[in-house]
N, C-alpha and C. Protein backbone atom coordinates (compact mmCIF):
# COMPACT_ATOMS: atom_id res chain seq x y z
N UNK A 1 41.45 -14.30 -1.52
CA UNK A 1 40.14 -14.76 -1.10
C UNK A 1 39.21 -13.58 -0.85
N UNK A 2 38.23 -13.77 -1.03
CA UNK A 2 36.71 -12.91 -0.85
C UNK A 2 36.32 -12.63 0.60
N UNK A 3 35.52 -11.67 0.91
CA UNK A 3 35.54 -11.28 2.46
C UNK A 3 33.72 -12.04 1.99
N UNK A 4 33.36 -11.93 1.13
CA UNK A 4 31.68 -12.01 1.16
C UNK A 4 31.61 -13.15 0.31
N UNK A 5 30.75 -14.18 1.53
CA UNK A 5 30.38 -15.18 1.21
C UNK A 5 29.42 -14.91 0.00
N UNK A 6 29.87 -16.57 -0.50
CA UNK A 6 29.21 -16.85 -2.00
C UNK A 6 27.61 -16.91 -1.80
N UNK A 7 27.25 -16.36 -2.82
CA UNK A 7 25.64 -16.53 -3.11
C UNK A 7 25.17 -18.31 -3.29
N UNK A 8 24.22 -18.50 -2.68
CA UNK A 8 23.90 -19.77 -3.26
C UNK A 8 23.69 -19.97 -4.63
N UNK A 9 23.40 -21.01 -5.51
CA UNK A 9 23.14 -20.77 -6.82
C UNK A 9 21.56 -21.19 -6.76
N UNK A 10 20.79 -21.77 -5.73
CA UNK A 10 19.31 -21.95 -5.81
C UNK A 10 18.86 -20.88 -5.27
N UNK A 11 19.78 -19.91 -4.63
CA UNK A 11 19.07 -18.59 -3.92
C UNK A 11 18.83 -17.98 -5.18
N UNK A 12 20.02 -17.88 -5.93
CA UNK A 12 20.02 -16.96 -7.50
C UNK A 12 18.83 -17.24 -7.84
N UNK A 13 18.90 -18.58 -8.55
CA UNK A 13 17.72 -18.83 -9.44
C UNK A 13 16.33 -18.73 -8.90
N UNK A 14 15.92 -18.79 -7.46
CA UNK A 14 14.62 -18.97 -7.39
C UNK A 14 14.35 -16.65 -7.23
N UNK A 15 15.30 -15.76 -7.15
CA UNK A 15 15.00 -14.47 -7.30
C UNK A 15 15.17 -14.18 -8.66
N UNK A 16 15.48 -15.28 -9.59
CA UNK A 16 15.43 -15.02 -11.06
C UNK A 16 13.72 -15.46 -11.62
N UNK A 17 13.53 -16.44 -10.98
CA UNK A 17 11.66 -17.14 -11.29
C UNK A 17 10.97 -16.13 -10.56
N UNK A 18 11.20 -15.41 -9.56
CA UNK A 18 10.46 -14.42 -8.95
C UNK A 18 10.21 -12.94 -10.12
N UNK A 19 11.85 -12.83 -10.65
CA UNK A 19 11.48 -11.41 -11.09
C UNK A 19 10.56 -11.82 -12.23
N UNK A 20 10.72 -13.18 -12.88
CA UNK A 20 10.01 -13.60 -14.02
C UNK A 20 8.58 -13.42 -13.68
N UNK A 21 7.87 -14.27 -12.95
CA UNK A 21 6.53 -14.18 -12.47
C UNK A 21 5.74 -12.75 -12.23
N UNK A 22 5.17 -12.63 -12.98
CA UNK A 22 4.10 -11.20 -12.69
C UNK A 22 3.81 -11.25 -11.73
N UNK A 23 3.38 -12.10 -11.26
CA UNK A 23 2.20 -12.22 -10.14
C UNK A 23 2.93 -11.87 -8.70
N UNK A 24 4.15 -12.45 -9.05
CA UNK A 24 5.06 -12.16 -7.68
C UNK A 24 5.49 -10.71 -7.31
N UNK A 25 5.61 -10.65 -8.90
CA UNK A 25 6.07 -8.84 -9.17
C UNK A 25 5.13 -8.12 -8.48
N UNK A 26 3.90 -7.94 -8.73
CA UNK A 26 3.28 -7.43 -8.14
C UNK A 26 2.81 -7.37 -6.60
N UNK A 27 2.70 -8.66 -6.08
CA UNK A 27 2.69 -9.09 -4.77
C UNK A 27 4.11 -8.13 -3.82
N UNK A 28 4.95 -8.23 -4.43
CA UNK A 28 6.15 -7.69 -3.85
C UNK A 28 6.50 -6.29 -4.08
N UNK A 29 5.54 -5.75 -4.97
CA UNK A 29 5.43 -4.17 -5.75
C UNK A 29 3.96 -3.59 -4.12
N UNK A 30 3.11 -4.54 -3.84
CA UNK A 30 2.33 -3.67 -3.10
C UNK A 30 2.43 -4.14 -1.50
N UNK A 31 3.43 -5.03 -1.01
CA UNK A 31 4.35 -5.33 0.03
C UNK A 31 5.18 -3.99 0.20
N UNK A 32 5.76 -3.80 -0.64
CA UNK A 32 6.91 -2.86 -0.39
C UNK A 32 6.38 -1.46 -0.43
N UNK A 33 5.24 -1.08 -1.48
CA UNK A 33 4.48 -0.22 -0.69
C UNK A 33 3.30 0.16 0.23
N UNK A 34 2.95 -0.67 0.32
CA UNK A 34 2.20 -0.79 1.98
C UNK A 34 2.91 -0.03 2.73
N UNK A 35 4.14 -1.18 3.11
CA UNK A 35 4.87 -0.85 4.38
C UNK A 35 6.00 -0.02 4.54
N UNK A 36 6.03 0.79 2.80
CA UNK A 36 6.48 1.88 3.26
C UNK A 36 5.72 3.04 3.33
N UNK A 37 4.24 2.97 3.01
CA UNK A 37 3.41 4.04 3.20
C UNK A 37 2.95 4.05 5.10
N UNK A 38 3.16 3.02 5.34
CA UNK A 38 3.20 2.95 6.66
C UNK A 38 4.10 3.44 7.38
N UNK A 39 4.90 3.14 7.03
CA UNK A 39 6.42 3.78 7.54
C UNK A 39 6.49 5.53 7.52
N UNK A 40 5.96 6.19 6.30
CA UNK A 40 5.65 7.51 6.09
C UNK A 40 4.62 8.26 6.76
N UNK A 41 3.56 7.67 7.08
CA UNK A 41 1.98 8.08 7.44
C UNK A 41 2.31 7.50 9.01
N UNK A 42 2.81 6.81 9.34
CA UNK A 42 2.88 6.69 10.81
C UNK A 42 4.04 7.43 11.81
N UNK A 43 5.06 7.94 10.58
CA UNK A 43 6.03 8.95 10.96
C UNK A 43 5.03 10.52 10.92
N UNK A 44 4.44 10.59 9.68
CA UNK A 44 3.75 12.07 10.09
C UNK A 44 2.39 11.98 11.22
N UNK A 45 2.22 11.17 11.52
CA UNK A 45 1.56 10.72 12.77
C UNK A 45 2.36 11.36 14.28
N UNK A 46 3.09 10.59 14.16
CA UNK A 46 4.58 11.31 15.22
C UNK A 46 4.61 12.77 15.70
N UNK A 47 4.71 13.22 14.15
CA UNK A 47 5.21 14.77 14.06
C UNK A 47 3.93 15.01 14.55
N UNK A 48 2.31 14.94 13.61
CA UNK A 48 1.75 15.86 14.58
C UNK A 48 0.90 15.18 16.00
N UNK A 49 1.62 14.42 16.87
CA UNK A 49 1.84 14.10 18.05
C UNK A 49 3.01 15.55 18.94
N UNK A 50 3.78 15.14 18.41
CA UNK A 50 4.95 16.45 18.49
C UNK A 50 4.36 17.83 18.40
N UNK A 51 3.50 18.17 17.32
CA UNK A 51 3.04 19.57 17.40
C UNK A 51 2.42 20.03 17.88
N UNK A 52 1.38 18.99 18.70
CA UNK A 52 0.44 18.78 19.81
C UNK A 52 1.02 18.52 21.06
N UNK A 53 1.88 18.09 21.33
CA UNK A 53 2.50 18.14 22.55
C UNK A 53 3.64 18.92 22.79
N UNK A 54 4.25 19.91 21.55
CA UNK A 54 4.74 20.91 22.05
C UNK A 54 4.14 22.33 21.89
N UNK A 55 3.05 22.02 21.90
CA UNK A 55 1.94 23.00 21.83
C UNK A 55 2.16 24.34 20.94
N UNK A 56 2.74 23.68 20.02
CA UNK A 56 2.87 25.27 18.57
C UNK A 56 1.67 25.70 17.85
N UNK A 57 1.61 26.73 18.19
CA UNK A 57 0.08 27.27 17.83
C UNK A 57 0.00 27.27 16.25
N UNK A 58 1.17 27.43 15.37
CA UNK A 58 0.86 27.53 14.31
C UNK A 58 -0.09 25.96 13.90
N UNK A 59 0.16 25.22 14.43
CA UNK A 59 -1.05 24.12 14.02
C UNK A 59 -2.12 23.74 15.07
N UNK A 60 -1.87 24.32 16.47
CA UNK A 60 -2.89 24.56 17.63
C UNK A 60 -3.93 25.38 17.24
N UNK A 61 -3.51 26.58 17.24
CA UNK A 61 -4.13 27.82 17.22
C UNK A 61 -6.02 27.12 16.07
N UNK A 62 -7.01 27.87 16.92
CA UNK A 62 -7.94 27.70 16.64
C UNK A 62 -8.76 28.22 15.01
N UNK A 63 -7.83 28.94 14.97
CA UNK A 63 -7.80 29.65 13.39
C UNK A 63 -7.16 28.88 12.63
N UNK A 64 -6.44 26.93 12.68
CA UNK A 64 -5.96 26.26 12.08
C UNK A 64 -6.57 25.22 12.28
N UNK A 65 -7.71 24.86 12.52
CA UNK A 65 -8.37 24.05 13.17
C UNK A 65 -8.43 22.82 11.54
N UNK A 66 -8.72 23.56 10.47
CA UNK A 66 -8.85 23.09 8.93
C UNK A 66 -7.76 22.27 9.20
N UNK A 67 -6.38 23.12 8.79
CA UNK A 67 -5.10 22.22 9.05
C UNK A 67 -4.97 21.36 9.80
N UNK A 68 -5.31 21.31 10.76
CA UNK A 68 -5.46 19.67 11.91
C UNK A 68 -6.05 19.14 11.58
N UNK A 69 -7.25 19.41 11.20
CA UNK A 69 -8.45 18.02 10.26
C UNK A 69 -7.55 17.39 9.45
N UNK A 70 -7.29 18.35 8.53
CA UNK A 70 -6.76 17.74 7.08
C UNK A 70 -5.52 17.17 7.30
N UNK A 71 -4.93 17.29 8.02
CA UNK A 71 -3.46 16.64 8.14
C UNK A 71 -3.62 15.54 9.04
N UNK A 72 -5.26 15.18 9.95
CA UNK A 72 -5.01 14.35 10.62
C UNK A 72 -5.88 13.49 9.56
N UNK A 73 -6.62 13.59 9.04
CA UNK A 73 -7.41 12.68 7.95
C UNK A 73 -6.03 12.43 7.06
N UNK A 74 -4.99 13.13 6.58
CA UNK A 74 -3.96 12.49 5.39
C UNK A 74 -3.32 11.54 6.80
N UNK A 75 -2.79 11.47 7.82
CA UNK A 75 -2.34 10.75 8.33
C UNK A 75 -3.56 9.29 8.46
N UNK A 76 -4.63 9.34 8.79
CA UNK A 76 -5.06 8.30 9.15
C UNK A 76 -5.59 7.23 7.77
N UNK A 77 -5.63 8.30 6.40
CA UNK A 77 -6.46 7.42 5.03
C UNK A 77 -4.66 6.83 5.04
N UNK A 78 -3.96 7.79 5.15
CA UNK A 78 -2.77 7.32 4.07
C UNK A 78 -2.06 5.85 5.07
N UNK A 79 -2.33 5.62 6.80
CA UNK A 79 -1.93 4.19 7.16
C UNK A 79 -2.86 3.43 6.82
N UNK A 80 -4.03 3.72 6.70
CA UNK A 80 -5.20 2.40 6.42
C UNK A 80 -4.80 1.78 5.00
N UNK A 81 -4.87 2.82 3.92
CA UNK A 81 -4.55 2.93 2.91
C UNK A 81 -3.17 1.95 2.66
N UNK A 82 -2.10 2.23 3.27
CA UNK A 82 -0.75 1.38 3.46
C UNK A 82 -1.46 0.01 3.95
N UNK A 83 -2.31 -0.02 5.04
CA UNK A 83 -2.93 -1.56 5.40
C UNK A 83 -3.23 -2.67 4.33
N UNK A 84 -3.88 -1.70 3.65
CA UNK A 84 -4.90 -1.60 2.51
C UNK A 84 -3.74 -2.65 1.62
N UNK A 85 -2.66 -2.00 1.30
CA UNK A 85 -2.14 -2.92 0.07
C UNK A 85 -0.85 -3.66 0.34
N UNK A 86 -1.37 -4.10 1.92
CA UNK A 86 -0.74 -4.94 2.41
C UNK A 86 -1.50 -6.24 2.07
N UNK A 87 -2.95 -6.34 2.46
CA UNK A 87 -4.18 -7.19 2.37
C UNK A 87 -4.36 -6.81 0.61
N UNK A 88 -4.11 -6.34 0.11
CA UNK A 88 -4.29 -6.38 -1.38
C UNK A 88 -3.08 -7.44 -2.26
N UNK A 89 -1.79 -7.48 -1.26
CA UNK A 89 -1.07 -8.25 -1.57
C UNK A 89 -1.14 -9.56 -1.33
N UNK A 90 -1.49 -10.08 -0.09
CA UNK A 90 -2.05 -11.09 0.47
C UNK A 90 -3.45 -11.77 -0.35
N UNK A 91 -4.05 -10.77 -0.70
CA UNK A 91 -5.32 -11.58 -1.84
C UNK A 91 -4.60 -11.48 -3.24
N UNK A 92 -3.80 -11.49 -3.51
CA UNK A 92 -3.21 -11.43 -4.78
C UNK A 92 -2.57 -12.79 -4.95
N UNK A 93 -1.91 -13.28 -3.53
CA UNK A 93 -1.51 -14.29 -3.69
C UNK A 93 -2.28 -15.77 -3.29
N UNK A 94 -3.40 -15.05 -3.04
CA UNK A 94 -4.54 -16.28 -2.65
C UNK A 94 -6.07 -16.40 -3.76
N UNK A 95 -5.53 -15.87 -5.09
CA UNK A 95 -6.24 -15.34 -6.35
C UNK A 95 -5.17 -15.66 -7.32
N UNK A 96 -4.64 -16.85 -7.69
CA UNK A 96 -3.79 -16.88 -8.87
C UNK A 96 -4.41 -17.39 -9.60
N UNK A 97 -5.50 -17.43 -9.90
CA UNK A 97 -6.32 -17.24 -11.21
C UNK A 97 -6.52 -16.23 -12.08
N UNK A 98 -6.70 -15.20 -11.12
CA UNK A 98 -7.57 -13.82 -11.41
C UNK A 98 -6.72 -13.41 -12.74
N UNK A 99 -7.27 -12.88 -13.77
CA UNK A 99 -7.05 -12.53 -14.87
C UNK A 99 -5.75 -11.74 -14.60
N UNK A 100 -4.92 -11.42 -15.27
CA UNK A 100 -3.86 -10.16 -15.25
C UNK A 100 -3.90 -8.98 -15.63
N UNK A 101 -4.94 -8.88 -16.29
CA UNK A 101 -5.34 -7.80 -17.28
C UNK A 101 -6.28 -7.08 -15.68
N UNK A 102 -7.65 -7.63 -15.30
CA UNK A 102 -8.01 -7.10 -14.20
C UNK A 102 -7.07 -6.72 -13.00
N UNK A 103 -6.46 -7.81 -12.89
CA UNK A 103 -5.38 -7.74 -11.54
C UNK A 103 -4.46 -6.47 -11.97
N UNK A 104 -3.73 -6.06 -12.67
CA UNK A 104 -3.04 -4.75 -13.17
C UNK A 104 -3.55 -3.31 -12.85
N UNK A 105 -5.18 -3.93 -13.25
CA UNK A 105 -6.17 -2.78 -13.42
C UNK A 105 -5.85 -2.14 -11.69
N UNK A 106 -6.73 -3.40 -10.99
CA UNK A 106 -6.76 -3.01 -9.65
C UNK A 106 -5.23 -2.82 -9.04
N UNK A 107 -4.69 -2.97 -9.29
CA UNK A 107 -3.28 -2.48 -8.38
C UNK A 107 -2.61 -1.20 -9.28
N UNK A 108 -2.98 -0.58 -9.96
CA UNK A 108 -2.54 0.14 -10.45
C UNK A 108 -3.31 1.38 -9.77
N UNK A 109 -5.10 1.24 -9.80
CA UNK A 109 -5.89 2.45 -9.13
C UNK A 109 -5.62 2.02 -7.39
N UNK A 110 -5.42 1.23 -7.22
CA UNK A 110 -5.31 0.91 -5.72
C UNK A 110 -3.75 1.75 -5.23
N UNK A 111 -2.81 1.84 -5.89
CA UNK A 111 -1.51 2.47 -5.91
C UNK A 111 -1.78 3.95 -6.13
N UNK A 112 -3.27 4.32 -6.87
CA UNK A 112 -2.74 5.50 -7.06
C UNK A 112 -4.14 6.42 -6.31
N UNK A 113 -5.07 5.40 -6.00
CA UNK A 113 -5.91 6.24 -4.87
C UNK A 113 -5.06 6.03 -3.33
N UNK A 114 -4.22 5.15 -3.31
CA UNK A 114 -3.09 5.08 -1.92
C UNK A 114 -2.30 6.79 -2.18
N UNK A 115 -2.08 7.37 -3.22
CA UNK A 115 -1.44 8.46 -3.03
C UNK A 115 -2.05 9.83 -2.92
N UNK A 116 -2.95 9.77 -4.13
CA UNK A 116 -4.01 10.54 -4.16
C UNK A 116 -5.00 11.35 -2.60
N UNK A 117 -5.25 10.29 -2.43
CA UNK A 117 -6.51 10.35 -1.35
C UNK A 117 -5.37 11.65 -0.11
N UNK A 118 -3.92 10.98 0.65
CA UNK A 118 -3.52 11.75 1.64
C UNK A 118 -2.84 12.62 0.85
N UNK A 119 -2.52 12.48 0.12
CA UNK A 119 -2.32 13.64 -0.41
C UNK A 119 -3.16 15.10 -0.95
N UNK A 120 -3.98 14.64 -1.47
CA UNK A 120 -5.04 15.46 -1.36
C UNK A 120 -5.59 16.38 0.22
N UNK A 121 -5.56 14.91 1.05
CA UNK A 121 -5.93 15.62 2.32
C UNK A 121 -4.52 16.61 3.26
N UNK A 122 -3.34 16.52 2.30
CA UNK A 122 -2.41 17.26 3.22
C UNK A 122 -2.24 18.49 2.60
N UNK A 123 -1.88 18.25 1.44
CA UNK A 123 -1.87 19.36 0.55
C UNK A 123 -3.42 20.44 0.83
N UNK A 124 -4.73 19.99 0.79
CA UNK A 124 -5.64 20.50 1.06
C UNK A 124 -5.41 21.56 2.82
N UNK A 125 -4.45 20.74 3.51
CA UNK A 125 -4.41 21.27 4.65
C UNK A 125 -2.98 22.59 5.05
N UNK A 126 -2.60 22.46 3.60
CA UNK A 126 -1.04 23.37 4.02
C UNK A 126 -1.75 24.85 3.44
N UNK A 127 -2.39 24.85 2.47
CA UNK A 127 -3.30 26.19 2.46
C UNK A 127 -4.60 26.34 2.48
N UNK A 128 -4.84 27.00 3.47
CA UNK A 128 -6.12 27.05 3.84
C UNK A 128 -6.83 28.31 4.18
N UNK A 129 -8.51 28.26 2.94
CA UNK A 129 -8.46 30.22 2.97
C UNK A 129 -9.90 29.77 3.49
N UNK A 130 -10.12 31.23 4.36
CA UNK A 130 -11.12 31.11 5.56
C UNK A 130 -11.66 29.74 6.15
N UNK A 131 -10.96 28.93 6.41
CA UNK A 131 -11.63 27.65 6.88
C UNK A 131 -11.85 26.81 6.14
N UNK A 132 -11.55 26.87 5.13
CA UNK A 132 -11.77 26.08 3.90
C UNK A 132 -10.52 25.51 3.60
N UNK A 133 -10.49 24.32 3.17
CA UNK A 133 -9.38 23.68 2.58
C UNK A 133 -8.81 24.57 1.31
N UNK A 134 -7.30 23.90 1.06
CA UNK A 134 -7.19 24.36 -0.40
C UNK A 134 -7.41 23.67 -1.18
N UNK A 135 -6.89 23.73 -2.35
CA UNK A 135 -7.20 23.19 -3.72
C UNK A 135 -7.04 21.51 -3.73
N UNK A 136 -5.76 21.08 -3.26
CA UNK A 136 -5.49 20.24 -3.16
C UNK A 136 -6.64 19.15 -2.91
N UNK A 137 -7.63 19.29 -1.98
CA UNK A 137 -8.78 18.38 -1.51
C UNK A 137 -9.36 17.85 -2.71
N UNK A 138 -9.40 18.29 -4.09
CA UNK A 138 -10.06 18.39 -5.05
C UNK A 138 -9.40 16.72 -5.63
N UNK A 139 -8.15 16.22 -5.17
CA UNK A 139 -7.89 15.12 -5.50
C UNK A 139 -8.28 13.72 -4.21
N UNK A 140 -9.24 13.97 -3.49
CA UNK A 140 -9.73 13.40 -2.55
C UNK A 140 -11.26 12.40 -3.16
N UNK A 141 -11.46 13.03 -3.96
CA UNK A 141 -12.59 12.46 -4.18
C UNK A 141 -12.31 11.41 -5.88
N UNK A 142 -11.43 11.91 -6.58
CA UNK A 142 -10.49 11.07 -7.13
C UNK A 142 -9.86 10.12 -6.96
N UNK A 143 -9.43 9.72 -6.17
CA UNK A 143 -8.72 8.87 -5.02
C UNK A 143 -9.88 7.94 -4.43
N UNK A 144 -11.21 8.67 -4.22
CA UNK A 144 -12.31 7.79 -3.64
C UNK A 144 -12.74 7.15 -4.62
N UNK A 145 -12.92 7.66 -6.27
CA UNK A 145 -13.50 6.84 -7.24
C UNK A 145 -12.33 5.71 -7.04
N UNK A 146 -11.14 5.89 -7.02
CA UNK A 146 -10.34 4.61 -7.66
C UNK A 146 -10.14 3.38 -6.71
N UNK A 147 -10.14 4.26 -5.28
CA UNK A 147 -10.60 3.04 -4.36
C UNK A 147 -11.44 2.24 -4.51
N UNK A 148 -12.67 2.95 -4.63
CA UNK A 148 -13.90 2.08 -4.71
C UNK A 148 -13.96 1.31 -6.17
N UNK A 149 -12.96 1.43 -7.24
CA UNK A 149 -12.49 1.27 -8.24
C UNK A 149 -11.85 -0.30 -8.17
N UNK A 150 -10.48 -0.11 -7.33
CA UNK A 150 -9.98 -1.37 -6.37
C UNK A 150 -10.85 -2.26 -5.89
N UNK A 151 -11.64 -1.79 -5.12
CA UNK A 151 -12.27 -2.58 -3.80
C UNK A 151 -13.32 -3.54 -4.91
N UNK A 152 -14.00 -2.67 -5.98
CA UNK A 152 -14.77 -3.56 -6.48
C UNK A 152 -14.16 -4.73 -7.29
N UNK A 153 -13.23 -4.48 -8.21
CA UNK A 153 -12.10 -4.82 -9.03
C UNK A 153 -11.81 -6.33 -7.82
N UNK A 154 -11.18 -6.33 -6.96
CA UNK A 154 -10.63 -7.05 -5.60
C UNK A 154 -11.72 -8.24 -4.89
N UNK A 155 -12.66 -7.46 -4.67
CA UNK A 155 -13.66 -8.58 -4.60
C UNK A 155 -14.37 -8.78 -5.35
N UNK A 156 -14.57 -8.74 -6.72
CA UNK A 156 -15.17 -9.62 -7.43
C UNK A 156 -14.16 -10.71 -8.05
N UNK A 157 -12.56 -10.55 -7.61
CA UNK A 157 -11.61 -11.51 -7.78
C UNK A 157 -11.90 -12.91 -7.05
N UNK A 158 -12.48 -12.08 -5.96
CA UNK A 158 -12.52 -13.54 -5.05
C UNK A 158 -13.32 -14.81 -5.60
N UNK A 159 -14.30 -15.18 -6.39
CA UNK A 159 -14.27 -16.30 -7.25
C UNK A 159 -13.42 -17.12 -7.45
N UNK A 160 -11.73 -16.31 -7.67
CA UNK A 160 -11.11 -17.02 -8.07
C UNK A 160 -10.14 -17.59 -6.45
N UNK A 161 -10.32 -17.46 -5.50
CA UNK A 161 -9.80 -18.06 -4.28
C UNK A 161 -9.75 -19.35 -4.14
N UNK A 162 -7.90 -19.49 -3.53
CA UNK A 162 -7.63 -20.85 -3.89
C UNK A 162 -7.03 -20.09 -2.50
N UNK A 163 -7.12 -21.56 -1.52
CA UNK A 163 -5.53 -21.53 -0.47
C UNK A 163 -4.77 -22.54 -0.50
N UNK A 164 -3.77 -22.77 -0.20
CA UNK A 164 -3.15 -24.07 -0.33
C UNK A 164 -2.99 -24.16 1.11
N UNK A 165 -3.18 -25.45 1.59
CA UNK A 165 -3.64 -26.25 2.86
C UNK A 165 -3.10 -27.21 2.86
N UNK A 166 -1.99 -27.03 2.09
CA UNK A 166 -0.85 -28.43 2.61
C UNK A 166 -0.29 -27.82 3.87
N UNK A 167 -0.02 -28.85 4.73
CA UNK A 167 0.80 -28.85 5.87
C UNK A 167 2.12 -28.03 5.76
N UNK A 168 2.97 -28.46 4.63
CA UNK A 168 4.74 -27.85 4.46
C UNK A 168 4.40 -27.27 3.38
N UNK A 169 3.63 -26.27 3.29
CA UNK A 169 3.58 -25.37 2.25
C UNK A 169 4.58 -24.67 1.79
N UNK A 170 5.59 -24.36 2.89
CA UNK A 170 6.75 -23.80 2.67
C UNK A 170 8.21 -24.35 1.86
N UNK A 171 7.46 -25.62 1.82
CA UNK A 171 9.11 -26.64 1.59
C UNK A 171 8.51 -26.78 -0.20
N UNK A 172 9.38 -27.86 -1.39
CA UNK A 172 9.01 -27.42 -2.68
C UNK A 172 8.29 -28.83 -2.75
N UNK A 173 7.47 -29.02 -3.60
CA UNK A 173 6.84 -29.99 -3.65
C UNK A 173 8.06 -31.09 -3.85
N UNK A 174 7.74 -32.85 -3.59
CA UNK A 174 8.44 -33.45 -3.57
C UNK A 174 8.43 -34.13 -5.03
N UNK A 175 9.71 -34.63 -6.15
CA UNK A 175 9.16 -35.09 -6.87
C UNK A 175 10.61 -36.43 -7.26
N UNK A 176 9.81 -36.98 -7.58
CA UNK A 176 10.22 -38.43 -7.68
C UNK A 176 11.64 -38.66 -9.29
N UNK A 177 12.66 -39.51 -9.17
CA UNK A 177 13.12 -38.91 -10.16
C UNK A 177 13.19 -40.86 -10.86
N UNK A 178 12.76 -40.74 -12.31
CA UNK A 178 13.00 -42.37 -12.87
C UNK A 178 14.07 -42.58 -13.15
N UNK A 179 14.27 -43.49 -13.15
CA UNK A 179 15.49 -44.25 -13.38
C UNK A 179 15.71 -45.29 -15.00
């Protein structure tokens, strides 16, 4: 005998109609990174909590003042940003009209101004010559076209907004069988 209980066979099949469905694919492609960009950007949040409260000058010190900007701007775009395609997932699934071809579009620049943007702002902040960011910042404003890329892309979807407002939304529709 088996130590691990059996899989259901309607559990199987309904994560087999899931991987099938685009729409889900994607819903569950910007779920999973949301909340793990959250998970990342609210951990380097932590740290420089930590570097500030154990008062290490290499990121104190007033001659690093750049580096604290920039590392506190990659911490704060890159959780909003994680917010961001949390609520991008959530209108994805309240937009199942919206074309696929657009919908791709926008989750594709929305995924990649989510990386772009803090990254830009951290990398911009690990070298830094006279007060000036480094190079890195140069993908910050890249990151801003594709957002604003998204955002427009995203709400001009909304046309297509549907909610479903059944009561047991959760349960499968009921259906009658002839005889």
């Amino acid at each position: 005998m088996s130590a691990l209980p059996a899989t259901p066979v309607a559990v199987t099949e309904s994560r087999a109609n899931v991987i099938d469905d685009p729409l889900a694919m994607v819903v569950r492609r910007h779920l999973r990174f949301g909340w793990c960009s959250l998970l990342v950007f609210l951990t380097l949040g932590l740290v420089l909590e930590a570097l500030h409260g154990f008062k290490v000058q290499a990121y104190l010190n007033v001659m690093n003042e750049t580096r604290r900007l920039m590392w506190t701007l990659a911490h704060a775009h890159g959780t909003l940003l994680g917010l961001a395609n949390v609520g991008f997932a959530f209108t994805l699934s309240c937009t199942p009209a919206w074309s696929a071809r657009t919908r791709t579009v926008a989750s594709c620049v929305l995924i990649a101004a989510s990386v772009l943007m803090p990254a830009g702002f951290f990398i911009g902040g690990v070298w830094v010559y006279a007060g000036d960011p480094g190079i890195g910042i140069l993908l910050v404003p890249v990151g801003g076209v594709l957002l604003f890329t998204a955002v427009l892309l995203t709400s001009s979807s909304l046309k297509h907004f549907q909610i479903d407002t059944r009561k047991d939304r959760n349960s499968k529709p009921q259906t009658t069988k002839s005889r």
